[in-house]
N, C-alpha and C. Protein backbone atom coordinates (compact mmCIF):
# COMPACT_ATOMS: atom_id res chain seq x y z
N UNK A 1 0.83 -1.18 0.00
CA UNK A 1 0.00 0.00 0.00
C UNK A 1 0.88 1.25 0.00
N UNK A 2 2.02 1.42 0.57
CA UNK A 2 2.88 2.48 0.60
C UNK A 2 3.29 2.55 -0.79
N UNK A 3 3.44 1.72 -1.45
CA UNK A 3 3.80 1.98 -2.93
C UNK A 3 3.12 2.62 -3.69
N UNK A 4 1.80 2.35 -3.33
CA UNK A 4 0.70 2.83 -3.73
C UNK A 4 1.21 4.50 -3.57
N UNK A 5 0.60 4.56 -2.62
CA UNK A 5 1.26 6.26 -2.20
C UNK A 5 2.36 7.35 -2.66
N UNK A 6 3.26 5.89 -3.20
CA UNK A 6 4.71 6.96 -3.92
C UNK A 6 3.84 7.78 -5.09
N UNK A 7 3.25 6.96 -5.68
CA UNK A 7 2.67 7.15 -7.00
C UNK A 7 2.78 8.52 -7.20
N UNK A 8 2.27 9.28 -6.11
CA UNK A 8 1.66 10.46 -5.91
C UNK A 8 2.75 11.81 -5.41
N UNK A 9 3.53 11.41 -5.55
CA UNK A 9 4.92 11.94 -4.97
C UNK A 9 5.14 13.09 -6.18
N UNK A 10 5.20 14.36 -6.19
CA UNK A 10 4.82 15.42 -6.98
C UNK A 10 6.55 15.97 -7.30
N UNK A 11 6.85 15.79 -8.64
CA UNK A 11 8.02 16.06 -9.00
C UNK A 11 8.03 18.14 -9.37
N UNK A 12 8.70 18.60 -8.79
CA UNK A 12 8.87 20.19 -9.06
C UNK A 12 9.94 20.51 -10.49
N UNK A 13 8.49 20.79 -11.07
CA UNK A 13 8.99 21.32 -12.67
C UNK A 13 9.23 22.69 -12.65
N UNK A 14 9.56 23.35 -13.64
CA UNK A 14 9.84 24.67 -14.38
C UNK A 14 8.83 24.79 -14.70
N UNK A 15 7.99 25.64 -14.98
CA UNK A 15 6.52 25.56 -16.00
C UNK A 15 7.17 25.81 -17.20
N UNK A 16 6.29 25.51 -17.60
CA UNK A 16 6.69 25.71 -19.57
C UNK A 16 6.21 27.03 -20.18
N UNK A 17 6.66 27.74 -21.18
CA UNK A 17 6.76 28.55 -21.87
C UNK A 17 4.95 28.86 -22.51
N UNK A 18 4.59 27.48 -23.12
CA UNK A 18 3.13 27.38 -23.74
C UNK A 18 2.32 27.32 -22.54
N UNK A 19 1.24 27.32 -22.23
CA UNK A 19 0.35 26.86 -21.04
C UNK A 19 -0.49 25.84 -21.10
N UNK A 20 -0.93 25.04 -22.44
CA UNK A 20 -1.04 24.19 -22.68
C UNK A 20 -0.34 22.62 -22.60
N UNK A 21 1.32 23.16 -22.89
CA UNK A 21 2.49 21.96 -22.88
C UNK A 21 2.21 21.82 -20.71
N UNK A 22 1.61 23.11 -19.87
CA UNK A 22 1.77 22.54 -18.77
C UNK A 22 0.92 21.40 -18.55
N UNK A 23 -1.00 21.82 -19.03
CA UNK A 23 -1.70 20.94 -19.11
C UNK A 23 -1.35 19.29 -19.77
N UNK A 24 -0.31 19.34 -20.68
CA UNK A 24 -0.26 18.15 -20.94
C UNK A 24 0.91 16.89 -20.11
N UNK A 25 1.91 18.19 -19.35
CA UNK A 25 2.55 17.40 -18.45
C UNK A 25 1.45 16.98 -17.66
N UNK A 26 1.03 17.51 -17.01
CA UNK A 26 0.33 17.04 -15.82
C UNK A 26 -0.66 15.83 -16.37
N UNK A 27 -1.28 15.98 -17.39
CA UNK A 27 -1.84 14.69 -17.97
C UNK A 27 -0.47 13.79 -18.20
N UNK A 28 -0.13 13.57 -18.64
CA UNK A 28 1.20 12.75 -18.75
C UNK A 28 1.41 12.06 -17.24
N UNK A 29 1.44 13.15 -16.30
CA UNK A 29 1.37 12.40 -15.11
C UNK A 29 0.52 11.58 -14.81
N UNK A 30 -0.70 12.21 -14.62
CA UNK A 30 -1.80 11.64 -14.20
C UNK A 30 -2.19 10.14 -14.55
N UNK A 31 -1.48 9.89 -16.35
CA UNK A 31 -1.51 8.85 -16.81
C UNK A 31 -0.36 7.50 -16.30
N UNK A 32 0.29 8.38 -15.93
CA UNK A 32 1.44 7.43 -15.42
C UNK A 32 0.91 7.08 -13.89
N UNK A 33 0.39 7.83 -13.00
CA UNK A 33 -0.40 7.69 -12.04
C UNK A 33 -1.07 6.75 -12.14
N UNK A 34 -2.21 6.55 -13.30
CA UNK A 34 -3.57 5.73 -13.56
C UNK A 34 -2.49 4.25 -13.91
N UNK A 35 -1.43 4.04 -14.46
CA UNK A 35 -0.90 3.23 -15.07
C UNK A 35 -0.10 2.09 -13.98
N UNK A 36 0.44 3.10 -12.64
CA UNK A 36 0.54 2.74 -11.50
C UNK A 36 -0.25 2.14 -10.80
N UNK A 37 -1.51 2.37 -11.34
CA UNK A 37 -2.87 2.51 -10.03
C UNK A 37 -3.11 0.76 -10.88
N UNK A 38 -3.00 0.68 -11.71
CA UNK A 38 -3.56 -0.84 -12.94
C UNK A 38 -2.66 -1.72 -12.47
N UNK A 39 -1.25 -1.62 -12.35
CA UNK A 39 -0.26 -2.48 -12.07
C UNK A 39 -0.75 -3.12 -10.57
N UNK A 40 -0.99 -1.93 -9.50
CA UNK A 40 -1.27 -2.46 -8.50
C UNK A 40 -2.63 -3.26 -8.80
N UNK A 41 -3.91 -3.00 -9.29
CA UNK A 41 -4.73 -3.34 -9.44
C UNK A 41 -4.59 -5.04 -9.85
N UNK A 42 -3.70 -5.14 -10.96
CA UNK A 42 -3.65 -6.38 -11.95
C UNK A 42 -2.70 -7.27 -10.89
N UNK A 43 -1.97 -6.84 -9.60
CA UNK A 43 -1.18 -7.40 -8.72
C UNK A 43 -2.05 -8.11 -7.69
N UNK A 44 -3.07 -7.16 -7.32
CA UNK A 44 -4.34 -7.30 -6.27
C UNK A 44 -5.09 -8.57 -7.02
N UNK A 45 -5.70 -8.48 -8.07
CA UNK A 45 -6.75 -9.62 -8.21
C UNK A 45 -5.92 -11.10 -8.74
N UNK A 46 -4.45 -10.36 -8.97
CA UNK A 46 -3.70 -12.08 -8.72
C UNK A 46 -3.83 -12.85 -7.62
N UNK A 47 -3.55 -11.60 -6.32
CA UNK A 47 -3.16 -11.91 -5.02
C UNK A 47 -5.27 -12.24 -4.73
N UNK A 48 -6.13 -11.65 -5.02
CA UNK A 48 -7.57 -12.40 -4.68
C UNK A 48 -7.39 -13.68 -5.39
N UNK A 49 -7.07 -13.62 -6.34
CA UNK A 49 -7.46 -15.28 -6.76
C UNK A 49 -6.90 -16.64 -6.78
N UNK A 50 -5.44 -16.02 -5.78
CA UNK A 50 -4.97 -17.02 -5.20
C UNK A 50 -5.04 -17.21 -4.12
N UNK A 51 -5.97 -16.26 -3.10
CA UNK A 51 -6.37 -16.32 -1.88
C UNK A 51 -7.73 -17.26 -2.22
N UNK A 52 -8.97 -16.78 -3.52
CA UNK A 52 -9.68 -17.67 -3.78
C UNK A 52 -9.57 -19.28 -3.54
N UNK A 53 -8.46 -19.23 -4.37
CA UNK A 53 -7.63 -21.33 -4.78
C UNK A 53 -7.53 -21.89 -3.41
N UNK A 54 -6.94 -20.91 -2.21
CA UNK A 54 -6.42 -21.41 -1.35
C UNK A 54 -7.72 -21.87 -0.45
N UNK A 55 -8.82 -20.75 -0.32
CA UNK A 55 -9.69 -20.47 0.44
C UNK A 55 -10.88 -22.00 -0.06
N UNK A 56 -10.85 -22.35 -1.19
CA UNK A 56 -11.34 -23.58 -2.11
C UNK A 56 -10.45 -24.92 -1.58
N UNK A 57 -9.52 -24.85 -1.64
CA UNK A 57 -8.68 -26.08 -1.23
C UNK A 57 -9.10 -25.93 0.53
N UNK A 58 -9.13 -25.17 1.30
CA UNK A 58 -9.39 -25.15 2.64
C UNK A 58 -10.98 -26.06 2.95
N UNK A 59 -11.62 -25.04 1.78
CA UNK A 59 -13.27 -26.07 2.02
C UNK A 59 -13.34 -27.65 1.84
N UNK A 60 -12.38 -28.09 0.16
CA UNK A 60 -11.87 -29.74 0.15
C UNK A 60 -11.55 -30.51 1.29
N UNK A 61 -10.14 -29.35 2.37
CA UNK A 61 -9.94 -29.93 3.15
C UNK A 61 -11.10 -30.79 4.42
N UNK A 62 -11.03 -29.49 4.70
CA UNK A 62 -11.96 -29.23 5.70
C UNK A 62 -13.29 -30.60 5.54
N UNK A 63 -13.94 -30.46 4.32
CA UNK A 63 -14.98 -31.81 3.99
C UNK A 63 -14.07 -33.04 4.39
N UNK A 64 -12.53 -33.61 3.51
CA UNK A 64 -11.93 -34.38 3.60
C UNK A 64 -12.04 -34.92 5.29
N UNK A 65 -11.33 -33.91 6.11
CA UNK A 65 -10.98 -34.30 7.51
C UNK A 65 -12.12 -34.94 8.31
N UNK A 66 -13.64 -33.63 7.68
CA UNK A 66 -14.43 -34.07 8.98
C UNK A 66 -14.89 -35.92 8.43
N UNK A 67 -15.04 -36.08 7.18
CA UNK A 67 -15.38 -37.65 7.25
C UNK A 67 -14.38 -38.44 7.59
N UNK A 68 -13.34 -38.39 7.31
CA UNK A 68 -11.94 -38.91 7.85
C UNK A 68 -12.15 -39.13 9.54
N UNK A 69 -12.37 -37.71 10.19
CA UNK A 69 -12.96 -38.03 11.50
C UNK A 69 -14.06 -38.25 12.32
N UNK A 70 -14.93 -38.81 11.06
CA UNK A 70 -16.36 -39.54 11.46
C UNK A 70 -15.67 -40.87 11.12
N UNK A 71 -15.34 -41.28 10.49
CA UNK A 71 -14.89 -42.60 10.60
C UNK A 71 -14.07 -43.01 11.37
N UNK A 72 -12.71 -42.29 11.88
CA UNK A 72 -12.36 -42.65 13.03
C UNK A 72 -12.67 -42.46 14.04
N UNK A 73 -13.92 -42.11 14.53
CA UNK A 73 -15.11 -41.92 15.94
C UNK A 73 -15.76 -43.09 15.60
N UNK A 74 -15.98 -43.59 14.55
CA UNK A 74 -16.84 -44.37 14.07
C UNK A 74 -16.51 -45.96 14.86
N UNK A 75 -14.68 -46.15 14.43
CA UNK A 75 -14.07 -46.93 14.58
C UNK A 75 -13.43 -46.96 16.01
N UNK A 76 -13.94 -45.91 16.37
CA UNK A 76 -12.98 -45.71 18.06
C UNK A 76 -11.27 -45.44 18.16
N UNK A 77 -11.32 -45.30 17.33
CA UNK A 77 -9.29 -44.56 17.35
C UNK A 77 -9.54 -43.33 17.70
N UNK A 78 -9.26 -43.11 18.91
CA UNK A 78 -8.52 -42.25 19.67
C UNK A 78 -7.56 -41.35 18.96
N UNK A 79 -6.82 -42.02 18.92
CA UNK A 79 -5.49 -41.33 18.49
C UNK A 79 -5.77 -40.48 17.35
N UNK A 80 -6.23 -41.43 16.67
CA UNK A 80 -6.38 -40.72 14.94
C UNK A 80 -7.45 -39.60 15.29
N UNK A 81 -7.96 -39.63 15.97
CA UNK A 81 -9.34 -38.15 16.28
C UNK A 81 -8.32 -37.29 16.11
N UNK A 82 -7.52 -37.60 17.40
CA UNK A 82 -6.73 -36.20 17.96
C UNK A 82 -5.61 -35.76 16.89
N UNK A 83 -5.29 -36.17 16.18
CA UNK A 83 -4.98 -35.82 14.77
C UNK A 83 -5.54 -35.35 14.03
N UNK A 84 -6.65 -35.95 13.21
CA UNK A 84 -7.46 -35.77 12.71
C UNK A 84 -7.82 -34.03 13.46
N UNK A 85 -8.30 -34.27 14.61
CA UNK A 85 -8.64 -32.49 15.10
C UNK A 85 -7.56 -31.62 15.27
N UNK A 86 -6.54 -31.78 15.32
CA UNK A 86 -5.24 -30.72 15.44
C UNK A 86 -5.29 -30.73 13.65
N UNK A 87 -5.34 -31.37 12.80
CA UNK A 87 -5.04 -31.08 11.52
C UNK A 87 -6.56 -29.87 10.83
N UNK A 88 -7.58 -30.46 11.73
CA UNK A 88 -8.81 -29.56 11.12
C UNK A 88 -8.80 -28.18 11.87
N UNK A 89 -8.12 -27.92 13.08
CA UNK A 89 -7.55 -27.10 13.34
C UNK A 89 -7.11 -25.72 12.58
N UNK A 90 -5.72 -26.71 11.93
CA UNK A 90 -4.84 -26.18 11.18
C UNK A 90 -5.80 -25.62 10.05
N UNK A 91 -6.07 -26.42 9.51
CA UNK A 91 -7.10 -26.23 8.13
C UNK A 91 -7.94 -24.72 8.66
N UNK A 92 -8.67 -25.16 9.65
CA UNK A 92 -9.64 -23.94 10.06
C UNK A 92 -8.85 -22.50 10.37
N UNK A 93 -7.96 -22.82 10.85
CA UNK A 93 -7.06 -21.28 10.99
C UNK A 93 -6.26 -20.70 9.51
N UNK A 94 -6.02 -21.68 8.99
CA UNK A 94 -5.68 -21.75 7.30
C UNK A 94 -6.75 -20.40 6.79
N UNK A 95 -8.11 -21.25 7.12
CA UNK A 95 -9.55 -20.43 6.41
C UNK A 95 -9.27 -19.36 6.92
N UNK A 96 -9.13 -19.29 8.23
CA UNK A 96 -9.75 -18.10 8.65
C UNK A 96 -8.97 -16.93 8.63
N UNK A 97 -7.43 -17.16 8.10
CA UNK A 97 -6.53 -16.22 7.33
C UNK A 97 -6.57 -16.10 6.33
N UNK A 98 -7.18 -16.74 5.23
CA UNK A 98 -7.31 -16.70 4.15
C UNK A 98 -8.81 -16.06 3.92
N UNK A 99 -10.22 -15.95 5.05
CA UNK A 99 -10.82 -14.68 4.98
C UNK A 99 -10.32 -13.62 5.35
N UNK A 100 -9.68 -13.46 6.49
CA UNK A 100 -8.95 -11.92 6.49
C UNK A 100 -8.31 -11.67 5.24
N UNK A 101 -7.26 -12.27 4.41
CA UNK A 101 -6.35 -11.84 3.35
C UNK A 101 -7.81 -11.42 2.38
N UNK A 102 -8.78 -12.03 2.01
CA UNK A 102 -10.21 -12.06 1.03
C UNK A 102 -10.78 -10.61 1.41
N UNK A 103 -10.79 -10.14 2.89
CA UNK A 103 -11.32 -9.25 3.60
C UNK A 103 -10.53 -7.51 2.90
N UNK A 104 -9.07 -7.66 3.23
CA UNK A 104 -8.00 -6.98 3.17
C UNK A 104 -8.08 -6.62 1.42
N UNK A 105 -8.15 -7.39 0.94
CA UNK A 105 -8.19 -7.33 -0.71
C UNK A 105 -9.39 -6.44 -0.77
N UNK A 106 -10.61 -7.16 -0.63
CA UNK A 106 -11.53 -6.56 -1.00
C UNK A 106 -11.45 -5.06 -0.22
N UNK A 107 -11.03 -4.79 0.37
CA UNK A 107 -10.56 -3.31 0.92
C UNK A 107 -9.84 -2.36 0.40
N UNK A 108 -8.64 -3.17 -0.15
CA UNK A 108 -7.57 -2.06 -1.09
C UNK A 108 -8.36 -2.55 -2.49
N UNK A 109 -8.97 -3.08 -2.61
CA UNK A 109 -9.63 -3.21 -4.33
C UNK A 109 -10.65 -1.95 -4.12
N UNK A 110 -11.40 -1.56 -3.28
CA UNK A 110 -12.79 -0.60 -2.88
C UNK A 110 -11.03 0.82 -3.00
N UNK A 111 -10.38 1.14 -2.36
CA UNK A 111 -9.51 2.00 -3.08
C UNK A 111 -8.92 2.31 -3.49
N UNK A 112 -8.29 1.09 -4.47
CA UNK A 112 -8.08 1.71 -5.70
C UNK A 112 -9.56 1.49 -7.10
N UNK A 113 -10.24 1.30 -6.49
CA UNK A 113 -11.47 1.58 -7.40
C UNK A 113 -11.80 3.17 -7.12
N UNK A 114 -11.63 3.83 -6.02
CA UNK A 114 -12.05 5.43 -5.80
C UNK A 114 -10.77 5.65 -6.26
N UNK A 115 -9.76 5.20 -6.72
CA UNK A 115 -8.10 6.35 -6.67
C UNK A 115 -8.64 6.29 -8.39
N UNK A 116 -8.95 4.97 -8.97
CA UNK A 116 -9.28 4.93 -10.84
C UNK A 116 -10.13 6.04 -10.44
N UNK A 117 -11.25 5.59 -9.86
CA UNK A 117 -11.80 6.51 -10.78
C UNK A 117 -11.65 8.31 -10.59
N UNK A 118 -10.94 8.56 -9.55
CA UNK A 118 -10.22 9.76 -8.91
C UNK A 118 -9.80 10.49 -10.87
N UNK A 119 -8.71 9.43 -10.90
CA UNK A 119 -7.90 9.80 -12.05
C UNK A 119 -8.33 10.23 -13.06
N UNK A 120 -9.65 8.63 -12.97
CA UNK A 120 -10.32 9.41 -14.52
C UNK A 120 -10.85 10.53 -14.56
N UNK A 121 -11.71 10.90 -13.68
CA UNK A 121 -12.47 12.07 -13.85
C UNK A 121 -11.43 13.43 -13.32
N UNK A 122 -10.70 13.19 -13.07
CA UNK A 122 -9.45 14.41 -13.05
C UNK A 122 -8.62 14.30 -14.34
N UNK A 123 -8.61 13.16 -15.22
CA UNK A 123 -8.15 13.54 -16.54
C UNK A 123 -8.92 13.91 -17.69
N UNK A 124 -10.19 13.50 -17.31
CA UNK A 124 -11.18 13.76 -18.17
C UNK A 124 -11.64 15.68 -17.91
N UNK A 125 -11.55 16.14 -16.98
CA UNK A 125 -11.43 17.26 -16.45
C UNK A 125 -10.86 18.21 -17.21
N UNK A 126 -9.71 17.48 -17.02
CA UNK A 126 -8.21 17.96 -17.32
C UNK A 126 -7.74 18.30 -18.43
N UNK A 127 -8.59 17.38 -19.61
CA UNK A 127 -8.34 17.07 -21.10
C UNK A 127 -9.35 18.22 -21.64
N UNK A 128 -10.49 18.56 -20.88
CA UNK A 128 -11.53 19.55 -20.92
C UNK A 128 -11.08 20.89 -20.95
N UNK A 129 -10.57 20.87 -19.81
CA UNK A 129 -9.70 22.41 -19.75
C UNK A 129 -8.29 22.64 -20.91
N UNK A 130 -8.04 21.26 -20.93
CA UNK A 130 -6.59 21.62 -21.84
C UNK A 130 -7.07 22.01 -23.59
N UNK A 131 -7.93 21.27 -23.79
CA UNK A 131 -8.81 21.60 -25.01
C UNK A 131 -9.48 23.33 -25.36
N UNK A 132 -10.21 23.65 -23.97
CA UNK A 132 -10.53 24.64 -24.24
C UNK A 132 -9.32 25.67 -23.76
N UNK A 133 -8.21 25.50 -23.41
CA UNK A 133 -7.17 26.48 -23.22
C UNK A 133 -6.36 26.68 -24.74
N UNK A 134 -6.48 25.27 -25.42
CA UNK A 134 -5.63 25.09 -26.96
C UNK A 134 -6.42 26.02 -27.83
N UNK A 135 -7.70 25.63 -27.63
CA UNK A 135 -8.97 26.47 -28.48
C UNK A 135 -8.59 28.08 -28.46
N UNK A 136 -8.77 28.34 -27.16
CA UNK A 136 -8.48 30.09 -26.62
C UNK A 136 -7.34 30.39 -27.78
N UNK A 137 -6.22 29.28 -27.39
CA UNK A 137 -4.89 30.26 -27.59
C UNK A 137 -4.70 30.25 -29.33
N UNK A 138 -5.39 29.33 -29.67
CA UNK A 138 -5.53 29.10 -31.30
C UNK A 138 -6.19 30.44 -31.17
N UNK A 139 -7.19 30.69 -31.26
CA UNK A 139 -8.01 31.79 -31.70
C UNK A 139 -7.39 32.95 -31.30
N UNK A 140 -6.69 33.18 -30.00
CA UNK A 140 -6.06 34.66 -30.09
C UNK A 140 -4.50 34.67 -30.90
N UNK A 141 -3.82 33.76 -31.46
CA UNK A 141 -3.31 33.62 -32.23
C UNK A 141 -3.57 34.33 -33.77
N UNK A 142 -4.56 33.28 -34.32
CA UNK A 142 -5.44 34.20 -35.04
C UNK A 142 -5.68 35.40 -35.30
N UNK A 143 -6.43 35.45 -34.53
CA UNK A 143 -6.97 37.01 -33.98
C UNK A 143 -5.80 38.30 -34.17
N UNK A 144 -4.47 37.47 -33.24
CA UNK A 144 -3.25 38.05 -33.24
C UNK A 144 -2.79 38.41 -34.86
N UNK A 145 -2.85 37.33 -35.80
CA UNK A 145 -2.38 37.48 -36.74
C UNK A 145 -3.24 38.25 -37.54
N UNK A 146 -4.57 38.48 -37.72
CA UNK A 146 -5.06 39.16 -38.43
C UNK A 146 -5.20 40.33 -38.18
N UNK A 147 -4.97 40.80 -37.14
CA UNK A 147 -4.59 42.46 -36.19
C UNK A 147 -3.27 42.67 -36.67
N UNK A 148 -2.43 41.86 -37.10
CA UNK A 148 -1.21 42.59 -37.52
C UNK A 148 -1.06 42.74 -38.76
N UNK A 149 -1.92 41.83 -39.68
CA UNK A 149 -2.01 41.82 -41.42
C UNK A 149 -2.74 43.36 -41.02
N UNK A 150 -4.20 43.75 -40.68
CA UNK A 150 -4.48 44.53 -40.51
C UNK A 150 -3.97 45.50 -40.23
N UNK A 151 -3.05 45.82 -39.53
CA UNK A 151 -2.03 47.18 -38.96
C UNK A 151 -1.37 47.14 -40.21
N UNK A 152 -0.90 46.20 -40.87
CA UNK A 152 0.53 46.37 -42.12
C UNK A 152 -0.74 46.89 -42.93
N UNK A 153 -2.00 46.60 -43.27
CA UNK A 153 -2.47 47.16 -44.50
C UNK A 153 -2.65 48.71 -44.00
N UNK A 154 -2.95 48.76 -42.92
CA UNK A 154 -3.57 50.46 -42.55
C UNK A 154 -2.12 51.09 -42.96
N UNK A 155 -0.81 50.44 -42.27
CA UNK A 155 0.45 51.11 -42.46
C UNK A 155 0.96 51.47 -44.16
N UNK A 156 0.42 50.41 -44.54
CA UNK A 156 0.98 50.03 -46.32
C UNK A 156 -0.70 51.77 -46.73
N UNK A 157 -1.40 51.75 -46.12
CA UNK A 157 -2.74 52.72 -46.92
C UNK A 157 -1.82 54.23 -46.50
N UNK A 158 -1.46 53.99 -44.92
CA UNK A 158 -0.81 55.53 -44.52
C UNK A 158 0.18 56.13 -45.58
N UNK A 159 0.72 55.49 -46.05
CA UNK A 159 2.35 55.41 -46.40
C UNK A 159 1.70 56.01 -47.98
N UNK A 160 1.17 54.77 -48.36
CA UNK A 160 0.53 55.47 -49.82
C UNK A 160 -0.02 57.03 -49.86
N UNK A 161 -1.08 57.14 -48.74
CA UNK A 161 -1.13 58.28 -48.87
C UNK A 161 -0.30 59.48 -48.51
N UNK A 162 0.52 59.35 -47.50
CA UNK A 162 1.76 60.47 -47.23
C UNK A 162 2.45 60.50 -48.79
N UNK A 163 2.23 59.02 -49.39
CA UNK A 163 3.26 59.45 -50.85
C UNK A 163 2.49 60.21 -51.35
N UNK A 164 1.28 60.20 -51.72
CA UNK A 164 -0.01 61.09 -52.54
C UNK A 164 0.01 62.64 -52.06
N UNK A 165 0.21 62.58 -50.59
CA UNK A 165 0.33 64.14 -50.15
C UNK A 165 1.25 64.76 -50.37
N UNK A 166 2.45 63.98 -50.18
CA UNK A 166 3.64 64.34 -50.68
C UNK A 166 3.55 64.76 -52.42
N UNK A 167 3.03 63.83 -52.81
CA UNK A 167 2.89 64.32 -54.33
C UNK A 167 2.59 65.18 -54.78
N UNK A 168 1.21 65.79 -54.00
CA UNK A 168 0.75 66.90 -54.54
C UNK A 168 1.14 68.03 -54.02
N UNK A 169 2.31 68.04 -52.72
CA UNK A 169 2.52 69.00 -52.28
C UNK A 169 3.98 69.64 -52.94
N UNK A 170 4.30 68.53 -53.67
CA UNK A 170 5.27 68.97 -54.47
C UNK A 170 4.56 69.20 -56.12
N UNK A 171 3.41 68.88 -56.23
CA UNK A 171 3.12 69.12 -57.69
C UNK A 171 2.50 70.91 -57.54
N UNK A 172 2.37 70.89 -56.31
CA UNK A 172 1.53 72.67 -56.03
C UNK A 172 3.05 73.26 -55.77
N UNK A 173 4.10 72.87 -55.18
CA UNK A 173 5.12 73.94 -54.83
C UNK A 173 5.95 74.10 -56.48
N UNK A 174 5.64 72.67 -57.52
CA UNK A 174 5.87 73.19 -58.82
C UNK A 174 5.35 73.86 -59.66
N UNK A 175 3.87 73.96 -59.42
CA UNK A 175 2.87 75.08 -60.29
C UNK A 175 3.17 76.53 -59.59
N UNK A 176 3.62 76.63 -58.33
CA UNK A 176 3.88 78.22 -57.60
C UNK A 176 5.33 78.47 -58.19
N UNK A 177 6.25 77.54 -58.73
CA UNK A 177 7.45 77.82 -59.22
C UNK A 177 7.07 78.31 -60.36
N UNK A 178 6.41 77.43 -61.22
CA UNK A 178 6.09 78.01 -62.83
C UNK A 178 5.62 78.92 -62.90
N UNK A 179 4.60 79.91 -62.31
CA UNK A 179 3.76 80.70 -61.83
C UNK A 179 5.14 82.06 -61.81
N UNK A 180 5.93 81.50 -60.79
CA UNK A 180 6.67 82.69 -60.19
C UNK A 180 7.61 82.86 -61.69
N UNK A 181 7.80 81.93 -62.55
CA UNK A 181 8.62 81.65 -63.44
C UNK A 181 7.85 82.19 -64.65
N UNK A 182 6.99 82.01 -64.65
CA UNK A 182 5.94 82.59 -65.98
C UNK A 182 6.08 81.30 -66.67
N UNK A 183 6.24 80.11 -66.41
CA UNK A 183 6.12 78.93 -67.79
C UNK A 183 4.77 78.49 -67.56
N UNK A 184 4.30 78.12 -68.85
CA UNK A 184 2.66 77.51 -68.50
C UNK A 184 3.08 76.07 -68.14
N UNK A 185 2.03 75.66 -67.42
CA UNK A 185 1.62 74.56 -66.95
C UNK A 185 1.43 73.31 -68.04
N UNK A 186 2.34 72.57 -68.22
CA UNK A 186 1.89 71.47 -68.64
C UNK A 186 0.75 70.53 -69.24
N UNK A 187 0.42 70.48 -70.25
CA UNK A 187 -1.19 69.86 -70.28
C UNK A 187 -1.05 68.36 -69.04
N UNK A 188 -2.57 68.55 -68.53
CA UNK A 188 -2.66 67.24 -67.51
C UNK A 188 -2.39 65.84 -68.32
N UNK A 189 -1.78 64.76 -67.73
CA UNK A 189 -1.44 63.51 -68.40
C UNK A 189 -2.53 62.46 -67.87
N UNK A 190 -2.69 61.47 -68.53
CA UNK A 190 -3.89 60.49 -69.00
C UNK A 190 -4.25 59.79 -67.45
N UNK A 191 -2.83 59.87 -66.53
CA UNK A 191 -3.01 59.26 -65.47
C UNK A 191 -3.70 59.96 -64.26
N UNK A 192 -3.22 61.99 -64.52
CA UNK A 192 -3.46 62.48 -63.39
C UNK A 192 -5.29 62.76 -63.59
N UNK A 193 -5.86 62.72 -64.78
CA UNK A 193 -6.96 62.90 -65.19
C UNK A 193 -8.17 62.01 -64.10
N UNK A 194 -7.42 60.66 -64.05
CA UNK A 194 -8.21 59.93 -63.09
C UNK A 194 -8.68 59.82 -61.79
């Protein structure tokens, strides 16, 4: 049963960088936990069902002796009784450790049936939250990325237009030159028309 207990012995990590990779250590644990919890489990119903065999061979006995010692009551041997009863004895104290061991089992089987199902529903939990934390961080990812395509287009629209203002603020400081210069103005071209 103390082994049982290591199981649970909480190793001190670093957290991780993602918050998700934490959720999945800890599942990782949990599984190694549940995987612990089976070993003992698959150890336990060896150890019941060879307490079963034993507890079965005790009842054989036990039938065996008492006709064994009806027949020697039967026959009047003495001797052989008192054998015969120190051996049914034995047999009977046999049983009656082999219900305590039946007793004891069925006890650590009742918890590690609450530690399973502990696990499961703390990984099932667990897998719940880690899902909807992957979900979140996908989507503000996303989100993230299309807020910054978005900023580069507003930046790429600013830029165009500072060039456009710029343009015309140099196409007006060249009509105030020509002006001051007396040259006429240029006929408009096919592009600025638009």
């Amino acid at each position: 049963m103390a082994s049982l207990f290591a199981l649970f012995k909480r190793k001190r990590r670093a957290a991780p960088e993602d918050p998700v990779a934490a959720f999945d250590a800890l599942l990782e644990q949990l599984e190694r936990q549940g995987a612990g919890v089976r070993r003992a489990a698959a150890a336990l119903l060896a150890s019941r069902g060879e307490l079963q065999r034993s507890q079965a061979r005790y009842v054989r006995q036990r039938e065996e002796l008492g006709q064994r010692l009806q027949t020697a009551a039967g026959l009047g041997d003495e001797r052989a009784e008192r054998v015969l009863r120190q051996d049914l004895e034995r047999v009977e104290r046999g049983a009656r450790d082999t219900e305590e061991g039946l007793a004891r089992v069925a006890g650590d089987a009742e918890v590690l049936l609450e530690l399973a199902r502990d696990l499961g529903e703390r990984s099932a939990a667990l897998r719940q939250e880690r899902d909807s934390a992957r979900a979140r961080r996908d989507a503000e990812q996303l989100f993230t990325a299309a807020l910054r395509q978005r900023t580069s287009r507003i930046e790429q629209v600013l830029a165009v237009d500072a060039a456009r203002d710029e343009l015309e603020r140099a196409h007006a400081l060249a009509e105030i030159a020509r002006e001051d210069a007396g040259i006429a103005a240029p006929p408009p071209s096919p592009e600025r028309t638009r």
